[in-house]
Protein backbone atom coordinates (compact mmCIF):
# COMPACT_ATOMS: atom_id res chain seq x y z
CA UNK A 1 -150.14 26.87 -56.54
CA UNK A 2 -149.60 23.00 -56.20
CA UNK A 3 -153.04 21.14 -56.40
CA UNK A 4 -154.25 20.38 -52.61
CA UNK A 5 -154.41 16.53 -52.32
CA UNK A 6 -154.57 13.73 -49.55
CA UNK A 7 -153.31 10.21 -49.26
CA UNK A 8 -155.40 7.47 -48.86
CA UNK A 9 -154.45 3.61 -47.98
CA UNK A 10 -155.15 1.66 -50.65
CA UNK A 11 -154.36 -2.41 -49.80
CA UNK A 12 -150.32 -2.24 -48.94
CA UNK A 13 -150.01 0.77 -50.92
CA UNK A 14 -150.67 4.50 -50.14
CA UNK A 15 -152.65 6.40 -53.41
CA UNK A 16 -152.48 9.96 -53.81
CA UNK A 17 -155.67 11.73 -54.45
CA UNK A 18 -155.87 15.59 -55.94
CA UNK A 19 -158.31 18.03 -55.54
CA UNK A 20 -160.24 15.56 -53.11
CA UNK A 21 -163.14 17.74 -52.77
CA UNK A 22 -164.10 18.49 -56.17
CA UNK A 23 -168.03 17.68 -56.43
CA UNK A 24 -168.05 14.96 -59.18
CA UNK A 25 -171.82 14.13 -58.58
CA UNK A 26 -174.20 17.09 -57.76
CA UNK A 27 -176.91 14.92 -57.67
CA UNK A 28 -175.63 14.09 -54.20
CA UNK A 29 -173.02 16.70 -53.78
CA UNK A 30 -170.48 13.87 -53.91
CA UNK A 31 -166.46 14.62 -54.46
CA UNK A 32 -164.09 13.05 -55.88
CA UNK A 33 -162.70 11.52 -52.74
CA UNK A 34 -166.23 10.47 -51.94
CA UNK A 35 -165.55 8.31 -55.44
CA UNK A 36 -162.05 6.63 -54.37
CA UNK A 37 -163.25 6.09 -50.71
CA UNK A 38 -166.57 4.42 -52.51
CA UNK A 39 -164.51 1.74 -54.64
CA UNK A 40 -162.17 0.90 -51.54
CA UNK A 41 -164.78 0.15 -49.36
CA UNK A 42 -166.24 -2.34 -52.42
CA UNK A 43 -163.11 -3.45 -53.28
CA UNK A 44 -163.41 -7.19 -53.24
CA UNK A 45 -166.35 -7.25 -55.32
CA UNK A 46 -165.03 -5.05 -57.93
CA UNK A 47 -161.82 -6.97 -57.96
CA UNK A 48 -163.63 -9.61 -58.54
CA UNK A 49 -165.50 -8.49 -61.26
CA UNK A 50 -162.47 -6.74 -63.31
CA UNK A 51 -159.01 -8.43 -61.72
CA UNK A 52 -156.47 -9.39 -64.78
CA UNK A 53 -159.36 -8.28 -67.58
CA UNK A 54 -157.97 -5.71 -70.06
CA UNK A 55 -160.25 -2.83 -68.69
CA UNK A 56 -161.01 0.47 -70.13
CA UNK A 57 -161.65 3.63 -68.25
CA UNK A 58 -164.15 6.02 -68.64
CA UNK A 59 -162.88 9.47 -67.21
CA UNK A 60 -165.10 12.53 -66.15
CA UNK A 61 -162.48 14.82 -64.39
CA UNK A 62 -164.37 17.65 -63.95
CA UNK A 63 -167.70 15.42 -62.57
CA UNK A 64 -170.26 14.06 -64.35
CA UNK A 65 -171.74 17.02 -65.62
CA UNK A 66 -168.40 17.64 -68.51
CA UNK A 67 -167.54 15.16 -71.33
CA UNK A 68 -166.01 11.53 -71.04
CA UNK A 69 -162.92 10.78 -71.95
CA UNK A 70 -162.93 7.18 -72.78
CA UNK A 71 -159.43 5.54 -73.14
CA UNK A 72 -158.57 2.10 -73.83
CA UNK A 73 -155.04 2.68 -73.75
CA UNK A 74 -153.89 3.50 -70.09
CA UNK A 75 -152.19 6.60 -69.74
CA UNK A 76 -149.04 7.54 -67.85
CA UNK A 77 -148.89 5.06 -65.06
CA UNK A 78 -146.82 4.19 -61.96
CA UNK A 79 -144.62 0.94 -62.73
CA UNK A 80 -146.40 -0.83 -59.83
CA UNK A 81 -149.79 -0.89 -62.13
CA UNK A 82 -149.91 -3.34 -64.63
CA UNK A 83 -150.95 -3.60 -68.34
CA UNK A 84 -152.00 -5.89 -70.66
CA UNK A 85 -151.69 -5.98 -74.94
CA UNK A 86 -154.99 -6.10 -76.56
CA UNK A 87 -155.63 -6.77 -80.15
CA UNK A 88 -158.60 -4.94 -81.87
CA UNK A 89 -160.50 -6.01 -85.06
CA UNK A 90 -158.95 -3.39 -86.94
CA UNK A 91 -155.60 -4.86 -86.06
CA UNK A 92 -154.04 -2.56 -84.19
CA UNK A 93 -152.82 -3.30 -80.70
CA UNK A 94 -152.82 -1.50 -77.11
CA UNK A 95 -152.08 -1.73 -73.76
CA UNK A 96 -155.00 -1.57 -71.61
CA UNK A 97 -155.74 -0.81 -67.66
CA UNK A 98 -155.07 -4.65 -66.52
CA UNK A 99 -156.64 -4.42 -62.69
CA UNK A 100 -154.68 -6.69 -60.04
CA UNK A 101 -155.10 -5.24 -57.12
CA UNK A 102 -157.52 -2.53 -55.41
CA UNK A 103 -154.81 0.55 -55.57
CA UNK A 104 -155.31 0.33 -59.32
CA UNK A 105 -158.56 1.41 -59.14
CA UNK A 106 -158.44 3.83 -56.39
CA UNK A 107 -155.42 5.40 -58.65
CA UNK A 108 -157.41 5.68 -61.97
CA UNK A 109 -160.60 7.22 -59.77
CA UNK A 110 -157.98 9.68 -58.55
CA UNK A 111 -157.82 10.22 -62.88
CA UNK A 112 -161.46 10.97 -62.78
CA UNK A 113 -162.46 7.38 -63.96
CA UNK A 114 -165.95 6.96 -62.89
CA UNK A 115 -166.77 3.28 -64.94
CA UNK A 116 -164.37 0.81 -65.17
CA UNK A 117 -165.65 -1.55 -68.45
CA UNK A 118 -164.00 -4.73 -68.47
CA UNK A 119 -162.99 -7.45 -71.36
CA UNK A 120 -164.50 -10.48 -71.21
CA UNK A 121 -161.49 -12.93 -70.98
CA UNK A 122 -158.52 -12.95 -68.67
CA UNK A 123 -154.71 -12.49 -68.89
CA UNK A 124 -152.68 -15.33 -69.81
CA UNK A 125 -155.46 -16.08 -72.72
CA UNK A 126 -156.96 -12.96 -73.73
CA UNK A 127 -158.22 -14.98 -76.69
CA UNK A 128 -160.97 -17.07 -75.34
CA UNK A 129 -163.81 -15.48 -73.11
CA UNK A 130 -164.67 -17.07 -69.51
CA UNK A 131 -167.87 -14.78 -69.60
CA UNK A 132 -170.80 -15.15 -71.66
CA UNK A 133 -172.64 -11.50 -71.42
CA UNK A 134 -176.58 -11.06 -71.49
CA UNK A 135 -177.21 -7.23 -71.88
CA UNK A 136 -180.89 -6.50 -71.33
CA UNK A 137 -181.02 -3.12 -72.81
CA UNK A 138 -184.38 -1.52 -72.60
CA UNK A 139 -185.57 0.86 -75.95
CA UNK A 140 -187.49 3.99 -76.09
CA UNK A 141 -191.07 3.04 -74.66
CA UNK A 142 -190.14 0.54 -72.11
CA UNK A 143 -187.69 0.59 -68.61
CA UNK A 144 -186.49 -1.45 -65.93
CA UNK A 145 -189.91 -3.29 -65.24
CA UNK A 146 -189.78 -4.51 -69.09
CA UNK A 147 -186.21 -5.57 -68.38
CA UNK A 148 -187.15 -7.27 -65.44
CA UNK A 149 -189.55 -9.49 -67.36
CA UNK A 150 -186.96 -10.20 -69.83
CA UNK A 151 -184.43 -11.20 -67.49
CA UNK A 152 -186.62 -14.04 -65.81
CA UNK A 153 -187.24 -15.19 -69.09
CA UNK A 154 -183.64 -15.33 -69.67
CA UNK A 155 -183.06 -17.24 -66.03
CA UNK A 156 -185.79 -19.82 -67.56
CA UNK A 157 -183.43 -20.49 -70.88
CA UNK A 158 -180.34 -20.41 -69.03
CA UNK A 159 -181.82 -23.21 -66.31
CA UNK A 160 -183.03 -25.09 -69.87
CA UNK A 161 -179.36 -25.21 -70.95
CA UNK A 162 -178.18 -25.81 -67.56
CA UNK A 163 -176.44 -22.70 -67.12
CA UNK A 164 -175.66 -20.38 -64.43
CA UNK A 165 -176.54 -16.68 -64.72
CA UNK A 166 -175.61 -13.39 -62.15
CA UNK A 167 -177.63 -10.40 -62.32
CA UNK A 168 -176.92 -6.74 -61.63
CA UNK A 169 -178.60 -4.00 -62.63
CA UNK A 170 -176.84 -1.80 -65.58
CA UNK A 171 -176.62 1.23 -63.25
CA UNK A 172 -179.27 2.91 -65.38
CA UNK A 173 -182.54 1.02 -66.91
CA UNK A 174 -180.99 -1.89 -67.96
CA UNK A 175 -180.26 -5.52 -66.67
CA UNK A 176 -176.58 -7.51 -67.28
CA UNK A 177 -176.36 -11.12 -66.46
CA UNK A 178 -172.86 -12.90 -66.29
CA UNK A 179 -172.15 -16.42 -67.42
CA UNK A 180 -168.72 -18.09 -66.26
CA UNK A 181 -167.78 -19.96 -69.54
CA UNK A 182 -164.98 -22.77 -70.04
CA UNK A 183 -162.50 -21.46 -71.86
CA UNK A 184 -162.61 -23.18 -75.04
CA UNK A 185 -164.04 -21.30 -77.16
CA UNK A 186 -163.43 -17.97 -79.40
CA UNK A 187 -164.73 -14.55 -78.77
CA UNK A 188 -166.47 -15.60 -82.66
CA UNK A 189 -167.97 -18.64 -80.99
CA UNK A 190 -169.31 -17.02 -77.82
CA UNK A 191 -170.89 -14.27 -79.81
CA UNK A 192 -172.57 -16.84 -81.74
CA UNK A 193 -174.19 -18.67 -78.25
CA UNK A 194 -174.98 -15.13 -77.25
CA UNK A 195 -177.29 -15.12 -80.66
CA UNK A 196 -179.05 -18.27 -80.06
CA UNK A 197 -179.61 -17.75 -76.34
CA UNK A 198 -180.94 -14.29 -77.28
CA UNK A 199 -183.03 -15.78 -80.35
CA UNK A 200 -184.81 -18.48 -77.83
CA UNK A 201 -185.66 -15.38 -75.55
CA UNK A 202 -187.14 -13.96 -77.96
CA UNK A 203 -189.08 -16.74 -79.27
CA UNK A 204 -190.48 -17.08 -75.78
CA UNK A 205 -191.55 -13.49 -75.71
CA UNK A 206 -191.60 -11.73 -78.81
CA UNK A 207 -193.67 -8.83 -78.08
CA UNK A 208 -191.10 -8.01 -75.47
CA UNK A 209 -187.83 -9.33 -76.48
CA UNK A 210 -186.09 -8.40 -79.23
CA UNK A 211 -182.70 -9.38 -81.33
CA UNK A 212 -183.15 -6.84 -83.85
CA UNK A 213 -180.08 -5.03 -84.38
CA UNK A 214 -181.54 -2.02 -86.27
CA UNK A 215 -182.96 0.25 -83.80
CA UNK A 216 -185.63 1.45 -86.73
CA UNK A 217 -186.85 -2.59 -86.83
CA UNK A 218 -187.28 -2.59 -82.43
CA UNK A 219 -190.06 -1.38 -81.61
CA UNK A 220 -191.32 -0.68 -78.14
CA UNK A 221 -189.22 -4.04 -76.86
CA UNK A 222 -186.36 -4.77 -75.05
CA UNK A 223 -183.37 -5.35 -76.96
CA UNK A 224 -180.84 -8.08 -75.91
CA UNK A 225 -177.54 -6.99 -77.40
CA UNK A 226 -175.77 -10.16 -78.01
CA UNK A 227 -172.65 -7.64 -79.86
CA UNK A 228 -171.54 -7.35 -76.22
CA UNK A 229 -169.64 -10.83 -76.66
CA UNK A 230 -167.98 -9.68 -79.29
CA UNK A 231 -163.62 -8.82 -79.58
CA UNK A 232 -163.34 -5.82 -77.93
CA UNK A 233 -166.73 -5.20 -76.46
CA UNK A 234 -167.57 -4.60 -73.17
CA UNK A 235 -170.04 -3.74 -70.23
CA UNK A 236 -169.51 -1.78 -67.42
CA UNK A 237 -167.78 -4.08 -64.19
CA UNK A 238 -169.98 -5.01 -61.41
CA UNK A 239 -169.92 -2.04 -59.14
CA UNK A 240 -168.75 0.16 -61.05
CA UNK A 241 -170.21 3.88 -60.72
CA UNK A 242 -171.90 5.41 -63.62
CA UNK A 243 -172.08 8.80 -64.81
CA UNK A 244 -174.80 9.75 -63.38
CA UNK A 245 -175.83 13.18 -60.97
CA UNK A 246 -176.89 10.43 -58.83
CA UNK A 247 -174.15 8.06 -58.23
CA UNK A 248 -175.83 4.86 -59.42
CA UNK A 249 -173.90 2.31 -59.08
CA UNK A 250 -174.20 -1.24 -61.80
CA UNK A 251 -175.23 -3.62 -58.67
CA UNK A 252 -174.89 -7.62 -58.27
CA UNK A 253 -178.04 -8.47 -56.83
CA UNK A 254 -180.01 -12.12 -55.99
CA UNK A 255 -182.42 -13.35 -58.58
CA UNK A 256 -185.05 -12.86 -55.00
CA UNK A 257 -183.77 -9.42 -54.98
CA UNK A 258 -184.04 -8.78 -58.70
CA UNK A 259 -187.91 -9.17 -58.01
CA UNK A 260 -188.88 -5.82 -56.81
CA UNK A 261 -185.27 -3.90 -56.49
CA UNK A 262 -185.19 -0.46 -57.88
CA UNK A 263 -182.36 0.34 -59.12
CA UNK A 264 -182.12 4.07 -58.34
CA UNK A 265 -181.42 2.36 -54.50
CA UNK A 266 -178.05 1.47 -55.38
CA UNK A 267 -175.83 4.50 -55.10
CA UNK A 268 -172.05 5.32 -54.29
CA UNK A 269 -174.19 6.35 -51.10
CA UNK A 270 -175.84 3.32 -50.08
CA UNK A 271 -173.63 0.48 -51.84
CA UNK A 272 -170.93 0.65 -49.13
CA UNK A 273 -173.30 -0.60 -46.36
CA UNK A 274 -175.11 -3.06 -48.43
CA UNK A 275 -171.76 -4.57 -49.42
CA UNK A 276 -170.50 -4.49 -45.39
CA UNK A 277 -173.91 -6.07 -44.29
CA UNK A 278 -174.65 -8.79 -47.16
CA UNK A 279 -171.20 -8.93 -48.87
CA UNK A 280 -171.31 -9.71 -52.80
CA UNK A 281 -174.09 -11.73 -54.20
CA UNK A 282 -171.98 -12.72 -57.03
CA UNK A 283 -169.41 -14.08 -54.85
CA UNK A 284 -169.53 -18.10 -56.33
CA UNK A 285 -169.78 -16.59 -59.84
CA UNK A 286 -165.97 -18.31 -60.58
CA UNK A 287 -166.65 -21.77 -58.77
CA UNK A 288 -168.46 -23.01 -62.12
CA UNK A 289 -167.28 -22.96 -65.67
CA UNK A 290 -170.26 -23.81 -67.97
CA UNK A 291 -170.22 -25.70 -71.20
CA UNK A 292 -171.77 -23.63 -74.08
CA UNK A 293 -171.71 -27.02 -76.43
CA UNK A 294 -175.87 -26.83 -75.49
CA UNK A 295 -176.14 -23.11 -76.78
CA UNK A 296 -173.94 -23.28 -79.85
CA UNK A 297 -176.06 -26.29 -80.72
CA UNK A 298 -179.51 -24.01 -80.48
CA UNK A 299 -177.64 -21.52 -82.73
CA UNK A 300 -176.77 -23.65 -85.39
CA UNK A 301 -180.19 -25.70 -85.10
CA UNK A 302 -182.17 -21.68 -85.49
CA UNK A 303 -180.74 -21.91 -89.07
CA UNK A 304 -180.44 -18.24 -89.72
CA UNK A 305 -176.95 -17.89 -88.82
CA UNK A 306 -174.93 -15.13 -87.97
CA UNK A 307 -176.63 -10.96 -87.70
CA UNK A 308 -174.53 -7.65 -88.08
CA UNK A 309 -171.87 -6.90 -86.27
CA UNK A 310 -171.29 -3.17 -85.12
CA UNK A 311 -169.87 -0.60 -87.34
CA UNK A 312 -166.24 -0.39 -86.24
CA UNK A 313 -165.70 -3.96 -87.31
CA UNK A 314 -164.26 -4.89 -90.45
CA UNK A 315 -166.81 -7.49 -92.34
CA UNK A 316 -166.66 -10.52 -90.93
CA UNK A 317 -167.15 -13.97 -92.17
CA UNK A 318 -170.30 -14.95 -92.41
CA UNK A 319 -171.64 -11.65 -91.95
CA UNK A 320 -174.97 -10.67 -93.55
CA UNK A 321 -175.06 -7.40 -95.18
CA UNK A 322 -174.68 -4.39 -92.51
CA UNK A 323 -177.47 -2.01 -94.05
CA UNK A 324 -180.58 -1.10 -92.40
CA UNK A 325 -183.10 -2.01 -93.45
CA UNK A 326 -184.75 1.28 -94.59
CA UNK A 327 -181.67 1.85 -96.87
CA UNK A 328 -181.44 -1.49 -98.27
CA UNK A 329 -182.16 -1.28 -102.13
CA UNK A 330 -181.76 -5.50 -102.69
CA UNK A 331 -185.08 -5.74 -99.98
């Protein structure tokens, strides 16, 4: 027997969804259609967040509870959805998920994609960021609250180097803050002002901060992963669902708000009538571009250059030696 299904308006364009009530979250006993009717009634803000960034889709189609299927090349695709060519360090090429309108994602959550994870530069020039990325990720021994402390630190360097930062909550225990970027310089160049701002956060704070990339050399801190600015990286999109029983949801919020929010609040449940009644609080995120000239100054005035880059990257110029520390017979 066919697969029972529904239609569902999408912007000027009608999306098909199957199986509509398959329970993807049992956390909250929400379906599938629960999932597509969630990013439609967001769909500005995510639009916002991911429109003409090569974006790759994280698919659960069985619910949260079965394995991801995480594909940076799309899949079979009506001609109406659009694409975009993205080079990886390896060298080969792909065409990823390019998001221009809100029936693209209401199609791929039809796939089963729960997180959407977009690049950090646009189409035309998919070779220069507009996003410098601040990924507050908390390690074994400390949560949210430590995050929370790191991130105001963070706001303090940023308002130093007369930046602009947005915060949302990662959705789980962590903390991402966005920084619109002129588009001048390389994904090699941004990565490097992501290592001296996270280098001067963690000279503020160093019993809480940390740019250590080995995990074994962390601690009980909160590690600032300034890989994320690297080719090919990414972090899930603002409003994006995660794959969680619960349905939390990676959620713009106000520096206030950042004060005491919890992010187990923000939900597939609860996000459409936050968004209706207080609309997006990163809506001004693209009315400044900031200069990173400041930053990349503080990273080559630090002195100790560049740190590892993550294993699936060839070795890069510059590089130091990518062995940890525990295995490293030259130490």
């Amino acid at each position: 027997m066919p697969s029972p299904f529904i239609e569902i308006e999408a912007g000027e364009r009608t999306v098909k969804v199957t199986n509509p009530d398959k329970v993807y979250f049992p956390g909250i006993g929400a379906t599938k259609r629960d999932l597509v009717e969630y990013y439609l009634s967001v769909g500005d803000g995510i639009m916002r967040a991911v429109r003409d960034r090569p974006t790759y889709i994280k698919r659960h189609p069985d619910g949260v509870q079965t394995d991801a299927i995480y594909q940076k090349r799309m899949p079979k695709h009506p001609d109406w959805l659009e694409t975009a060519e993205v080079h990886f360090p390896s060298g080969r090429t792909a065409d990823a998920f390019r998001p221009t309108e809100v029936a693209g994602i209401a199609w791929c959550a039809n796939l089963g994609t729960i997180d959407f994870h977009p690049w950090a530069a646009r189409v035309p020039d998919l070779h220069h960021p507009d996003e410098l990325r601040i990924d507050i990720d908390p390690q074994p021994g400390t949560g949210f609250a430590e995050a929370r402390k790191v991130a105001f630190a963070a706001r303090e360097v940023l308002a130093d180097l007369g930046l602009i930062g947005f915060p949302k909550t990662s959705g789980n225990r962590g903390i991402h803050i966005s920084v619109r970027v002129q588009q001048r310089w390389t994904f090699t160049e941004v990565r490097y002002a992501g290592i001296g701002f996270a280098r001067e956060v963690e000279k503020r704070i160093p019993d809480l901060a940390t740019t250590a990339w080995w995990k074994e050399e962390r601690g009980e801190r909160v590690f600032i992963d300034f890989n994320q600015n690297a080719l090919d990286r990414t972090v899930v999109a603002a409003y994006s669902v995660r794959a969680r029983p619960d349905g939390q949801v990676s959620a713009p919020v106000t520096w206030e708000e950042l004060e005491s929010c919890d992010p187990a609040d923000f939900t597939l449940r609860t996000m459409p009538a936050r968004f209706a009644e207080v609309g997006d609080p990163h809506e001004a995120i693209d009315e400044v571009a900031c200069d990173l000239t400041g930053l990349l100054e503080v990273y080559e005035k630090d002195g100790r250059g560049d740190l590892p880059y993550p294993p699936n990257y060839p070795k890069m110029p510059g590089e130091p030696k990518r062995v940890q520390p525990s295995k490293d017979r030259d130490r």
